[in-house]
PDB file of N, CA and C in Angstrom:
ATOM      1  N   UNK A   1      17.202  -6.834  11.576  1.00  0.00           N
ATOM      2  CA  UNK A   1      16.087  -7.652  11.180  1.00  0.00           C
ATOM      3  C   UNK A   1      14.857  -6.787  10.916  1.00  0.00           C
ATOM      4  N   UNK A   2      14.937  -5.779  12.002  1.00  0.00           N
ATOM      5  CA  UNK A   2      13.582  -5.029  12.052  1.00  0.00           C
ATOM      6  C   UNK A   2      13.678  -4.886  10.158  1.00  0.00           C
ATOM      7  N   UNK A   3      14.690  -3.700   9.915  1.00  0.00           N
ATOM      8  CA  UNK A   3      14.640  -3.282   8.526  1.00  0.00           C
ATOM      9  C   UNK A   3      14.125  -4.378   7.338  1.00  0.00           C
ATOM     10  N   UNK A   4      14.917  -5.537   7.164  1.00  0.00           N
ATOM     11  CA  UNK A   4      14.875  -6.156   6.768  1.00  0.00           C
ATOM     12  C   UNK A   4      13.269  -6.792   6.341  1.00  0.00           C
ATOM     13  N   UNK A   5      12.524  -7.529   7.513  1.00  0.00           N
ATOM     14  CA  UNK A   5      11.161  -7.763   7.208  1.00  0.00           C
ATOM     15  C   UNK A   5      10.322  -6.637   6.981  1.00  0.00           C
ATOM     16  N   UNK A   6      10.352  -5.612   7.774  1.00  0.00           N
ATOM     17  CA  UNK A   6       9.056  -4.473   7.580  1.00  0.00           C
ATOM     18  C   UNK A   6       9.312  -3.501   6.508  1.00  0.00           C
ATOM     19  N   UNK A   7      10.579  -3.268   5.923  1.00  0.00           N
ATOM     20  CA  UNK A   7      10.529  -2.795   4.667  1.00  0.00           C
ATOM     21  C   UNK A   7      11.123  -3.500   4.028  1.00  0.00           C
ATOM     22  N   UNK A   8      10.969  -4.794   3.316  1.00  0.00           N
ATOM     23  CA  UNK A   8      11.195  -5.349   2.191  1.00  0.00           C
ATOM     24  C   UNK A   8      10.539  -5.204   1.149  1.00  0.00           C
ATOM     25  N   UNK A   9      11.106  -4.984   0.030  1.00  0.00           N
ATOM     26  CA  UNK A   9      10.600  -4.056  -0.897  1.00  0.00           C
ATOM     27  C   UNK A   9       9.062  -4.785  -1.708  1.00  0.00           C
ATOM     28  N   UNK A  10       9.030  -6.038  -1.213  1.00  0.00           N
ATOM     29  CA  UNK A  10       8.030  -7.120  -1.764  1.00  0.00           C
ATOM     30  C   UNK A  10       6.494  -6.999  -0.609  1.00  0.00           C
ATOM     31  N   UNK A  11       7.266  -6.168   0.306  1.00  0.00           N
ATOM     32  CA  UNK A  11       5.774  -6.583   1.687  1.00  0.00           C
ATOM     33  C   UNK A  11       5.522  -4.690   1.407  1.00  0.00           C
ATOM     34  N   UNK A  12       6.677  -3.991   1.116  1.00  0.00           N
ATOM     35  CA  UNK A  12       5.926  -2.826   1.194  1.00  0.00           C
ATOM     36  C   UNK A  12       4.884  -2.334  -0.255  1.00  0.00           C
ATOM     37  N   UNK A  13       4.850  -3.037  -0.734  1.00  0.00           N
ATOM     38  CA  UNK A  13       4.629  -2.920  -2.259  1.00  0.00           C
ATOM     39  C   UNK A  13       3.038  -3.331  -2.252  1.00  0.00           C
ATOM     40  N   UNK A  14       3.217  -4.921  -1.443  1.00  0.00           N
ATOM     41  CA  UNK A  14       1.796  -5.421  -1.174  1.00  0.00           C
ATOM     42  C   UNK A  14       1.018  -4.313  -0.083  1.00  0.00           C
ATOM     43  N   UNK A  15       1.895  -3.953   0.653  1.00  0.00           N
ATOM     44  CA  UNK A  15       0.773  -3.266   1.587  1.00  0.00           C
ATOM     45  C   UNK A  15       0.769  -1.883   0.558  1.00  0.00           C
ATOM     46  N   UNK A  16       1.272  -1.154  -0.280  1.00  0.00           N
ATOM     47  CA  UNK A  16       0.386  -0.176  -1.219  1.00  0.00           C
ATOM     48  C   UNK A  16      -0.730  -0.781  -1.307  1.00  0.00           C
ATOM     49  N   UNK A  17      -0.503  -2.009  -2.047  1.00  0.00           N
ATOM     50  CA  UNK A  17      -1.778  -2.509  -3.221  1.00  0.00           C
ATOM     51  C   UNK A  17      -3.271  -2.771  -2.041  1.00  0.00           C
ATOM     52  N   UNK A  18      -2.582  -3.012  -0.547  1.00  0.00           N
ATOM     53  CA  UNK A  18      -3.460  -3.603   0.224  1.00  0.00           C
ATOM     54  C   UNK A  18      -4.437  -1.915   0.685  1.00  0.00           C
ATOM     55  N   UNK A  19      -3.518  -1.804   0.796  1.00  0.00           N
ATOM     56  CA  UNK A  19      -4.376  -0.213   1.295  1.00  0.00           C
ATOM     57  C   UNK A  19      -4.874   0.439   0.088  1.00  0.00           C
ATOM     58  N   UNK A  20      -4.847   0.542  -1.464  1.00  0.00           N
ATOM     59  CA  UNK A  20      -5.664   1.231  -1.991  1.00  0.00           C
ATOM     60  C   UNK A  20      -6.990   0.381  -2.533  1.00  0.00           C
ATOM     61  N   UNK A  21      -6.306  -1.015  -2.397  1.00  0.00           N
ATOM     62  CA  UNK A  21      -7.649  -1.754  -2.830  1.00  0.00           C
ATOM     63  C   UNK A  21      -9.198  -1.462  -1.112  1.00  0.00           C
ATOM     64  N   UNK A  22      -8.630  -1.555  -0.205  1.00  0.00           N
ATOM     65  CA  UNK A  22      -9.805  -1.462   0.553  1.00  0.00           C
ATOM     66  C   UNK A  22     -10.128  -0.094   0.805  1.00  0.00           C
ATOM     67  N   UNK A  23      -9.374   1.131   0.097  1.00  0.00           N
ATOM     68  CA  UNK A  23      -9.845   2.582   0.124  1.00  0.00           C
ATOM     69  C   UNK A  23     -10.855   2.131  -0.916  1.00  0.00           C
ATOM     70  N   UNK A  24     -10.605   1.420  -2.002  1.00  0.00           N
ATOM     71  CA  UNK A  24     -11.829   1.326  -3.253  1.00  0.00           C
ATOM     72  C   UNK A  24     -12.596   0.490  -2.637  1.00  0.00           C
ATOM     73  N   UNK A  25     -12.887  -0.530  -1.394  1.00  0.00           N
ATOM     74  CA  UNK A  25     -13.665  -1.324  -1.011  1.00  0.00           C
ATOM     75  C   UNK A  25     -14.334  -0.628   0.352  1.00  0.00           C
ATOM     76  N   UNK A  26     -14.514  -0.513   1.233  1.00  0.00           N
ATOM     77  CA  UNK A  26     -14.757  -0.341   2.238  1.00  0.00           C
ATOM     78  C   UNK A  26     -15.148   1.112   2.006  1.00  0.00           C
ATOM     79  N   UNK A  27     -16.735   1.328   2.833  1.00  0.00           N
ATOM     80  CA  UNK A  27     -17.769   2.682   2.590  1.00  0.00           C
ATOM     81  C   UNK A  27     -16.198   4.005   3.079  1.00  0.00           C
ATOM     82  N   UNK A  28     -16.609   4.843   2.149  1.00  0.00           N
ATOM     83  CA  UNK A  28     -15.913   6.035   2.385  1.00  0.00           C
ATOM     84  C   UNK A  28     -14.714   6.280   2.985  1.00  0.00           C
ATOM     85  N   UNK A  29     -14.259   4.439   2.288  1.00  0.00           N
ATOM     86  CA  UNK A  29     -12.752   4.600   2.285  1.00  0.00           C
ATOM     87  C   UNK A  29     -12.010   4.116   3.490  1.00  0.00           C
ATOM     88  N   UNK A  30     -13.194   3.769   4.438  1.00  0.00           N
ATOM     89  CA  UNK A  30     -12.500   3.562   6.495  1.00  0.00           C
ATOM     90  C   UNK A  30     -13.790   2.287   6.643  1.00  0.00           C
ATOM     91  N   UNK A  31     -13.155   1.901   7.793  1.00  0.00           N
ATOM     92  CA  UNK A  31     -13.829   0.843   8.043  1.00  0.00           C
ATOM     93  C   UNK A  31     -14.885   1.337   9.218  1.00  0.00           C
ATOM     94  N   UNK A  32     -16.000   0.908   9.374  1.00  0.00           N
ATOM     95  CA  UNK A  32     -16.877   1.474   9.990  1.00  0.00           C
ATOM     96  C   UNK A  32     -16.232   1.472  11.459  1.00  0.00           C
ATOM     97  N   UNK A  33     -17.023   2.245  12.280  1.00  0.00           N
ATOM     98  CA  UNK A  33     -16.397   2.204  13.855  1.00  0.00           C
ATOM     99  C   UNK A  33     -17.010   1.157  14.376  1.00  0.00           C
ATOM    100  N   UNK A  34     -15.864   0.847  15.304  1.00  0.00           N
ATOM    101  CA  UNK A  34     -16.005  -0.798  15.970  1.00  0.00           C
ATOM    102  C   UNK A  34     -16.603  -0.376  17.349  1.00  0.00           C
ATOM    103  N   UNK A  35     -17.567   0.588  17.172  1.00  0.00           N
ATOM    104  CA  UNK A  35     -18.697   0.608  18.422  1.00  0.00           C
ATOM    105  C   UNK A  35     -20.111   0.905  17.931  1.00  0.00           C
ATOM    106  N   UNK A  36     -20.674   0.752  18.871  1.00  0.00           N
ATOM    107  CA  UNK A  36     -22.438   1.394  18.625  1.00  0.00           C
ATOM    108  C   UNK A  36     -22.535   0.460  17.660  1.00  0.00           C
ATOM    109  N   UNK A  37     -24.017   1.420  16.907  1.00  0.00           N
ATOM    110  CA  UNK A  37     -24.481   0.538  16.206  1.00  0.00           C
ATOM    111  C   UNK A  37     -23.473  -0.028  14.475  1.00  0.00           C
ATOM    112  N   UNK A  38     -22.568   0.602  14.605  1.00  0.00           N
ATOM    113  CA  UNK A  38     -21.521   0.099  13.541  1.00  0.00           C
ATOM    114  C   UNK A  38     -20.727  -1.050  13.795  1.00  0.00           C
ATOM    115  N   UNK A  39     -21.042  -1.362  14.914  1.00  0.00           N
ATOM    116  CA  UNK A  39     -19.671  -2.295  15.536  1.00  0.00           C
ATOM    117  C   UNK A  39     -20.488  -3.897  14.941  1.00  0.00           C
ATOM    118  N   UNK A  40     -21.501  -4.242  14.170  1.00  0.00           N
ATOM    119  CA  UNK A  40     -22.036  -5.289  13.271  1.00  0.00           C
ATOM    120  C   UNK A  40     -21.433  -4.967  12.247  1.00  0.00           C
ATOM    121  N   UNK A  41     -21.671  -3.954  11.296  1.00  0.00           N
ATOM    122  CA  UNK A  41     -20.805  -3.459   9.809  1.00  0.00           C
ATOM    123  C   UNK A  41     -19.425  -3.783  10.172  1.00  0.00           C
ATOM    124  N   UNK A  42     -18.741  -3.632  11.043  1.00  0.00           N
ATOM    125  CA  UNK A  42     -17.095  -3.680  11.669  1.00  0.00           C
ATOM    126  C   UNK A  42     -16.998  -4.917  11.063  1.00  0.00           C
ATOM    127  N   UNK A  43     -17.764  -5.686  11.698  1.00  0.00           N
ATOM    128  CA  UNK A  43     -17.371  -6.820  12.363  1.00  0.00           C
ATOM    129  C   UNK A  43     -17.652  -7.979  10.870  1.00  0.00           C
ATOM    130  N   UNK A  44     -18.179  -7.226  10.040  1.00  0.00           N
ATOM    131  CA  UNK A  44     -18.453  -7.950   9.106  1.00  0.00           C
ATOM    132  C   UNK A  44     -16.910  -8.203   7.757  1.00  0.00           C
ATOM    133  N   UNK A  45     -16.228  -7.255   7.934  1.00  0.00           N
ATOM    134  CA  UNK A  45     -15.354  -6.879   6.720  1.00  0.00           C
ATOM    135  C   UNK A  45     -13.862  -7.609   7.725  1.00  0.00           C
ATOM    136  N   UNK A  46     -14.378  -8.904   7.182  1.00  0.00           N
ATOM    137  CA  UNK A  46     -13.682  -9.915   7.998  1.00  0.00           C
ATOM    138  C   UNK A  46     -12.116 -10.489   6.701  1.00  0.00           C
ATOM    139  N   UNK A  47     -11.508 -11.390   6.497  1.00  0.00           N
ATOM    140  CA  UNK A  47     -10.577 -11.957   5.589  1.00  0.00           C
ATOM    141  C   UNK A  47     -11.467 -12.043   4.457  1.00  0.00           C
ATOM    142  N   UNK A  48     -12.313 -13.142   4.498  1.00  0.00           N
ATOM    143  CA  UNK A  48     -13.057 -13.451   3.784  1.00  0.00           C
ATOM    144  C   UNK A  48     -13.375 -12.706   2.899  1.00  0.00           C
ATOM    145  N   UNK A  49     -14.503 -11.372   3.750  1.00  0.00           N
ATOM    146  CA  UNK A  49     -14.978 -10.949   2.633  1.00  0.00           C
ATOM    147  C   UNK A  49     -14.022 -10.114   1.907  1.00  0.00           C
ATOM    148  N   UNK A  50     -13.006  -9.588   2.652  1.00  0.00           N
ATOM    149  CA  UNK A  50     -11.936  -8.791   1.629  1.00  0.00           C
ATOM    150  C   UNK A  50     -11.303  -9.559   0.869  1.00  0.00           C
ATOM    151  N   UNK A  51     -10.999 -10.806   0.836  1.00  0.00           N
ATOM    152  CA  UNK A  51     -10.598 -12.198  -0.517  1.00  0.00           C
ATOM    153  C   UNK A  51     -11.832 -12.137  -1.255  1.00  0.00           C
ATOM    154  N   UNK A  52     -13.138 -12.302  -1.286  1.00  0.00           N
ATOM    155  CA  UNK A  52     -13.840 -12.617  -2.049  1.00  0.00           C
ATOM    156  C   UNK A  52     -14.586 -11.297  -2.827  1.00  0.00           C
ATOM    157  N   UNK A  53     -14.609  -9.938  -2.138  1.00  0.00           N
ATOM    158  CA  UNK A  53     -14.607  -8.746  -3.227  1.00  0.00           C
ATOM    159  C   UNK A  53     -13.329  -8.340  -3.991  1.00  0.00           C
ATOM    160  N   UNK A  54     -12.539  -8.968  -3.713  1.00  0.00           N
ATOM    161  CA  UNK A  54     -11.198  -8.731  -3.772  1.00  0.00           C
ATOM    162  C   UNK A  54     -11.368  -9.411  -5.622  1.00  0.00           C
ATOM    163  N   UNK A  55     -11.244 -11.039  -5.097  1.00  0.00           N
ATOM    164  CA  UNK A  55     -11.539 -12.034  -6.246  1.00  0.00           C
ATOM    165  C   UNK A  55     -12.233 -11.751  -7.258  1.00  0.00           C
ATOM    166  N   UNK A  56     -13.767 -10.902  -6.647  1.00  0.00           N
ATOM    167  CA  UNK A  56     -14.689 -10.642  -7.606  1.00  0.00           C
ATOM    168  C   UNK A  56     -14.320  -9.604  -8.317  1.00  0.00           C
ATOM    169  N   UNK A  57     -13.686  -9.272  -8.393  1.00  0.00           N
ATOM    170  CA  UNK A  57     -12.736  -7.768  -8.844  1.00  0.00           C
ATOM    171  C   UNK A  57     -13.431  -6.690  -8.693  1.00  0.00           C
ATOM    172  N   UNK A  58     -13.713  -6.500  -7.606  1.00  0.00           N
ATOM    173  CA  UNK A  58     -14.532  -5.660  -6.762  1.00  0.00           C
ATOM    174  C   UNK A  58     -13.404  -4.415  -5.869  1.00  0.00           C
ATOM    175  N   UNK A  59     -11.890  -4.349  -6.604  1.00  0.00           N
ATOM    176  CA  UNK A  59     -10.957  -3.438  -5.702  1.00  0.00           C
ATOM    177  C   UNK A  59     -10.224  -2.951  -6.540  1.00  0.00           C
ATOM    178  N   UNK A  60     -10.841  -2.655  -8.097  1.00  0.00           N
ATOM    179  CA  UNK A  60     -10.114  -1.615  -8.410  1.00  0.00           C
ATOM    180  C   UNK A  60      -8.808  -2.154  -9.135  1.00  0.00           C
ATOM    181  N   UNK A  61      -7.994  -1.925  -9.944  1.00  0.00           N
ATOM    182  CA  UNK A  61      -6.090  -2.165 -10.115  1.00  0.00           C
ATOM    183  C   UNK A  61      -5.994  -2.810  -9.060  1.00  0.00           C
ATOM    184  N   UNK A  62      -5.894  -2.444  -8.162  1.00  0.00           N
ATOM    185  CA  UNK A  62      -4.761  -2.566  -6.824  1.00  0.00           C
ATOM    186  C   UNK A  62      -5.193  -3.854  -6.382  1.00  0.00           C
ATOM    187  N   UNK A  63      -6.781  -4.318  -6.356  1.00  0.00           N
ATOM    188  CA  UNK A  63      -7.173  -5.670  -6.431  1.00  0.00           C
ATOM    189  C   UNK A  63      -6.752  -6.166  -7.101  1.00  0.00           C
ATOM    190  N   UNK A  64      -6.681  -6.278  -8.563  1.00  0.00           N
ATOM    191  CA  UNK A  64      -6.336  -7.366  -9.823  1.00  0.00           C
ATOM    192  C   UNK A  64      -4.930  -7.166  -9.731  1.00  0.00           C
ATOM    193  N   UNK A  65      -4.271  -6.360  -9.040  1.00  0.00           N
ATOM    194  CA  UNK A  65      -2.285  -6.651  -8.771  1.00  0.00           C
ATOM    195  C   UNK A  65      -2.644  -7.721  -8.061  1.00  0.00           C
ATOM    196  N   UNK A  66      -3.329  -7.497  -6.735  1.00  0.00           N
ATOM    197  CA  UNK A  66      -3.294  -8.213  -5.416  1.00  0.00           C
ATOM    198  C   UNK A  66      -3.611  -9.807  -5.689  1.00  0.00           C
ATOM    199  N   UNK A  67      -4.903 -10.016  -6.508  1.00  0.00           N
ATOM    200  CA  UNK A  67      -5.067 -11.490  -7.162  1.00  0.00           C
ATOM    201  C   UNK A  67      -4.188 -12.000  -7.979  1.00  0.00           C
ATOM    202  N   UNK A  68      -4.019 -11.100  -9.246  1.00  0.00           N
ATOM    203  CA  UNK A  68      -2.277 -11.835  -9.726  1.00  0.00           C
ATOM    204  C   UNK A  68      -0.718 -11.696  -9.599  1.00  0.00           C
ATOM    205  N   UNK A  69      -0.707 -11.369  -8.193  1.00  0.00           N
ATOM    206  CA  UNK A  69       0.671 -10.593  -7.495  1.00  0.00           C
ATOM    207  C   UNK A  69       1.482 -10.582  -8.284  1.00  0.00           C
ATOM    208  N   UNK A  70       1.035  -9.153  -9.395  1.00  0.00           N
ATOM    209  CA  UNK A  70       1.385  -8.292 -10.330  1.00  0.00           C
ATOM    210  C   UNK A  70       1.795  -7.043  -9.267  1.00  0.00           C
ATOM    211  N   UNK A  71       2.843  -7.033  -8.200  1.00  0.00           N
ATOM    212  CA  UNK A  71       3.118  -6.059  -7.708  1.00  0.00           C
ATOM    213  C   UNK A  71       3.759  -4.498  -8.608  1.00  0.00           C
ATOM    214  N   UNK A  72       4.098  -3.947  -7.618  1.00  0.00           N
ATOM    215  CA  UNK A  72       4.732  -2.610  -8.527  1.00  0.00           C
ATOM    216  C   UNK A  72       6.208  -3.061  -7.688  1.00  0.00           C
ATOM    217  N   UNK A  73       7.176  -2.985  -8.844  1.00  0.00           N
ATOM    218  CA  UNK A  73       8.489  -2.961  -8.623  1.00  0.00           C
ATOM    219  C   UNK A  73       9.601  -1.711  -7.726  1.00  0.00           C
ATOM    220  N   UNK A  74      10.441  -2.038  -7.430  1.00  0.00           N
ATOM    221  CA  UNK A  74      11.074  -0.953  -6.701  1.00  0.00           C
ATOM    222  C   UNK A  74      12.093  -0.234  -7.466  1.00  0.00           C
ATOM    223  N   UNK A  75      12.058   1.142  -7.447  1.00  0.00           N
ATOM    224  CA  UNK A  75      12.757   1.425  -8.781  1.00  0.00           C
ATOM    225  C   UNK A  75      14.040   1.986  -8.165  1.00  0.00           C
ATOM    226  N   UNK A  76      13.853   2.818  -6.839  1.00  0.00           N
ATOM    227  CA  UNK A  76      15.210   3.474  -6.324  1.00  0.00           C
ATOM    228  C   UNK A  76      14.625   3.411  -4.591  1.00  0.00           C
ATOM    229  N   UNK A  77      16.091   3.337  -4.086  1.00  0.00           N
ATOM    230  CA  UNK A  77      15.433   3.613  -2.840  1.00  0.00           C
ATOM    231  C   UNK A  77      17.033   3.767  -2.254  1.00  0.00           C
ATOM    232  N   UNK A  78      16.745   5.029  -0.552  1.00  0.00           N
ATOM    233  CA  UNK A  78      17.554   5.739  -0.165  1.00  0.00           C
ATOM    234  C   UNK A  78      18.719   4.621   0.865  1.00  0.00           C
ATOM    235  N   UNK A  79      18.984   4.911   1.181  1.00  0.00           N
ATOM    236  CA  UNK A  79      19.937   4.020   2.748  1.00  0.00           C
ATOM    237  C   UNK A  79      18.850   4.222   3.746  1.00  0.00           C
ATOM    238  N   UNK A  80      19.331   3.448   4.567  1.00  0.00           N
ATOM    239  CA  UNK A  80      18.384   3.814   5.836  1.00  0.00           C
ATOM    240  C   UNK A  80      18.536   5.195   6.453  1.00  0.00           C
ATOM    241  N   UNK A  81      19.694   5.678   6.894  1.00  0.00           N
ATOM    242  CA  UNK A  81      19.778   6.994   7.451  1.00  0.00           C
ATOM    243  C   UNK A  81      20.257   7.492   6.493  1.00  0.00           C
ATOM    244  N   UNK A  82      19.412   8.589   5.444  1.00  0.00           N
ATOM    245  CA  UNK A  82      20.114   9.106   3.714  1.00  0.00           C
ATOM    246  C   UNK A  82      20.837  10.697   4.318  1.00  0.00           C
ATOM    247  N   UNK A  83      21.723  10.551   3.570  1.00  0.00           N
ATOM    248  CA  UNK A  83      22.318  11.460   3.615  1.00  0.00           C
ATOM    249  C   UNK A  83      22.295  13.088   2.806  1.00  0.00           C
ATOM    250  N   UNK A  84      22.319  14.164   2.874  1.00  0.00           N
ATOM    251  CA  UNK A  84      21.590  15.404   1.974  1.00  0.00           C
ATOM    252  C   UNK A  84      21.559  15.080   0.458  1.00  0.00           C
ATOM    253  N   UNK A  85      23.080  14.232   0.327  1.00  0.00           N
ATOM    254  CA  UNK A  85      23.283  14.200  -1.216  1.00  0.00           C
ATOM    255  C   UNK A  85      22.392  13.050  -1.658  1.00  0.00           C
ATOM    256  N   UNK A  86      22.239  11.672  -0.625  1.00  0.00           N
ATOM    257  CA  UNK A  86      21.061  11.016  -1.100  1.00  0.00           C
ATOM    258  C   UNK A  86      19.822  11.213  -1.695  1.00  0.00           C
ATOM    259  N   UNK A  87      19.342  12.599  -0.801  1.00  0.00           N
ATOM    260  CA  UNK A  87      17.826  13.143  -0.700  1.00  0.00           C
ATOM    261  C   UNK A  87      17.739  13.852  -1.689  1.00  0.00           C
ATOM    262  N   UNK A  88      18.970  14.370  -2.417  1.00  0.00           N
ATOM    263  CA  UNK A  88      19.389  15.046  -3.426  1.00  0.00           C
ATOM    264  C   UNK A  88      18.653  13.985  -4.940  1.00  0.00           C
ATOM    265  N   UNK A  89      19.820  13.161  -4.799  1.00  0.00           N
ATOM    266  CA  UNK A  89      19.603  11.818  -5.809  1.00  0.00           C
ATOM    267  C   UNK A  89      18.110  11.346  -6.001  1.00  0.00           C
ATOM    268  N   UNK A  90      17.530  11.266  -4.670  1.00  0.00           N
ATOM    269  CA  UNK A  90      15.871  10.968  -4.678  1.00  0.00           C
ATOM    270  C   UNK A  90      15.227  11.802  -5.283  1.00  0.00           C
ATOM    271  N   UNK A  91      15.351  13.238  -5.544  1.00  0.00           N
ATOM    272  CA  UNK A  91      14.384  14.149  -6.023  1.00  0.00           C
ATOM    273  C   UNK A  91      14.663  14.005  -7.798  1.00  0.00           C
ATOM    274  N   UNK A  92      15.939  13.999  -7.868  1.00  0.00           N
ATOM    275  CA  UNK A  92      16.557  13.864  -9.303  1.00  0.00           C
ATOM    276  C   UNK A  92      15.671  12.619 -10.461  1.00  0.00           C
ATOM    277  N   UNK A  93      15.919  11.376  -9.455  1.00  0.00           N
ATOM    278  CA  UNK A  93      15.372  10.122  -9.803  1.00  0.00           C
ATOM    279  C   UNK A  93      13.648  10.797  -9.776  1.00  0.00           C
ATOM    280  N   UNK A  94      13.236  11.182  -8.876  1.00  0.00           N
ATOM    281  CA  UNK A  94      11.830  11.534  -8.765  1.00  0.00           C
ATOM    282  C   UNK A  94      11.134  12.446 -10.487  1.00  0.00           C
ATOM    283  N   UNK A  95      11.998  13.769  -9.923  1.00  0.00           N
ATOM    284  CA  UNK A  95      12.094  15.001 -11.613  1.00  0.00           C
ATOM    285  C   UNK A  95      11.805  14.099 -12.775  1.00  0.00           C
ATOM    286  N   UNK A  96      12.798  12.984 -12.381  1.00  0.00           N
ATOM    287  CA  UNK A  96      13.437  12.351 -14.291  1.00  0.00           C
ATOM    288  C   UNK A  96      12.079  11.483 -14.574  1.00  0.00           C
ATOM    289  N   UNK A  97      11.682  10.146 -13.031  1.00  0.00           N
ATOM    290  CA  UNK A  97      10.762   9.686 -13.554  1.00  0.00           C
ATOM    291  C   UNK A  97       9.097  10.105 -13.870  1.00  0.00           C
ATOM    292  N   UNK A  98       8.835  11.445 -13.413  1.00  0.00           N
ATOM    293  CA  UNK A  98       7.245  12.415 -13.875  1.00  0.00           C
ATOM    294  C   UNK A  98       6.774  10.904 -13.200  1.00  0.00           C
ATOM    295  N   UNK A  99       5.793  11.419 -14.295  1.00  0.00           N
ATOM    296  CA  UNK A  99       4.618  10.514 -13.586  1.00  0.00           C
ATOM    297  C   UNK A  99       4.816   8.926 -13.923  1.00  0.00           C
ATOM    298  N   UNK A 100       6.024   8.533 -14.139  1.00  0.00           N
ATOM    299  CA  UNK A 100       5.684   7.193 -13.903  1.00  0.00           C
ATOM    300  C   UNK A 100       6.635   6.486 -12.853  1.00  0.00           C
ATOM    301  N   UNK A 101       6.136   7.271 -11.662  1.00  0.00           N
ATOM    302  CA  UNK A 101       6.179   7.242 -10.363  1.00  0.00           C
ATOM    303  C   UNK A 101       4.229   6.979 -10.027  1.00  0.00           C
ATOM    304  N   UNK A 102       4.339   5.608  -9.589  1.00  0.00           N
ATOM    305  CA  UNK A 102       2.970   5.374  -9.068  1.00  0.00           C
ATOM    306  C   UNK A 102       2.733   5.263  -7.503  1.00  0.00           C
ATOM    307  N   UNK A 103       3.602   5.302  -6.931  1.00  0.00           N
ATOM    308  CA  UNK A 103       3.498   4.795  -5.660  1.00  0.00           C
ATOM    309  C   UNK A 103       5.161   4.731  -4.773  1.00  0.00           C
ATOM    310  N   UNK A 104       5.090   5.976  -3.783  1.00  0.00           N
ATOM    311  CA  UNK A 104       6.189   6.384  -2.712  1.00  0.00           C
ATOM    312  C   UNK A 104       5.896   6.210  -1.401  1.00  0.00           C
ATOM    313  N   UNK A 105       6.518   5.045  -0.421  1.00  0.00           N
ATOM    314  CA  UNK A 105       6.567   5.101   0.537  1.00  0.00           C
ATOM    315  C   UNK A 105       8.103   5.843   1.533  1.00  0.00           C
ATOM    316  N   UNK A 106       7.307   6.042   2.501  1.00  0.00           N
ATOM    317  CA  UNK A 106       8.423   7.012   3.249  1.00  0.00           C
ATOM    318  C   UNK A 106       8.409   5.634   4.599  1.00  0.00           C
ATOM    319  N   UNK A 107      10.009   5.746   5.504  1.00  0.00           N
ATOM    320  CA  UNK A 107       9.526   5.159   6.654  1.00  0.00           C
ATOM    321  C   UNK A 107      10.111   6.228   7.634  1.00  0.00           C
ATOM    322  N   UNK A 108       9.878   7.435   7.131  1.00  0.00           N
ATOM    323  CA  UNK A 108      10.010   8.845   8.101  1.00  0.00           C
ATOM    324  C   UNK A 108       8.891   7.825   9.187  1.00  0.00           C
ATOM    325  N   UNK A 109       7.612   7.680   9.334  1.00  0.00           N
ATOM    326  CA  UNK A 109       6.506   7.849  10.721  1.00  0.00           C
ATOM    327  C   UNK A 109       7.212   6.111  11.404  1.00  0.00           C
ATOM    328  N   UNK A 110       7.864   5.604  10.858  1.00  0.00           N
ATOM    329  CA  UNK A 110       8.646   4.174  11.777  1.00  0.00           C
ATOM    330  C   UNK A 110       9.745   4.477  12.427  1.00  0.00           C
TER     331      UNK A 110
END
């Protein structure tokens, strides 16, 4: 199950789009620190306002995917535990597609 929900190729796709739209939203890319006198700025970059800069097309591509869940498709992907000749196949697929490769997640850090 784990596999199943946390890398489905539809939630990992949104969380690209989710994480580069609030690198283009949120000051210098991080969300302020949730102490001292930042912990008001924190506290402000609530749902809301990330839907409504979001809406305002205030995030970049990765926003206007996110409003018309115009995701990015999955083009190849390994087994769960890949094997040398897999990792092989991945670089091949990688070489062939250059740059229209927009976006690689790994779940090496899960």
């Amino acid at each position: 199950m784990f596999t199943q929900v946390y890398f489905h190729k539809t939630r990992v796709a949104y969380d690209v789009h989710l994480r580069e739209a609030l690198k283009k939203l949120l000051p210098r890319g991080h969300f302020p620190a949730p102490a001292g006198l930042a912990l008001k700025s924190y506290l402000e970059w609530d749902d809301w306002k990330v839907l409504g800069l979001i809406s305002n097309r205030r995030a970049g591509d990765h926003g206007a995917r996110l409003k018309s869940r115009n995701h990015y498709r999955r083009v190849y992907e390994t087994p769960e535990v890949p094997t040398k000749k897999d990792l092989e196949l991945l670089e091949k697929v990688r070489n062939r597609l250059g740059r229209l490769v927009v976006a690689e997640e790994s779940a090496a850090k899960s």
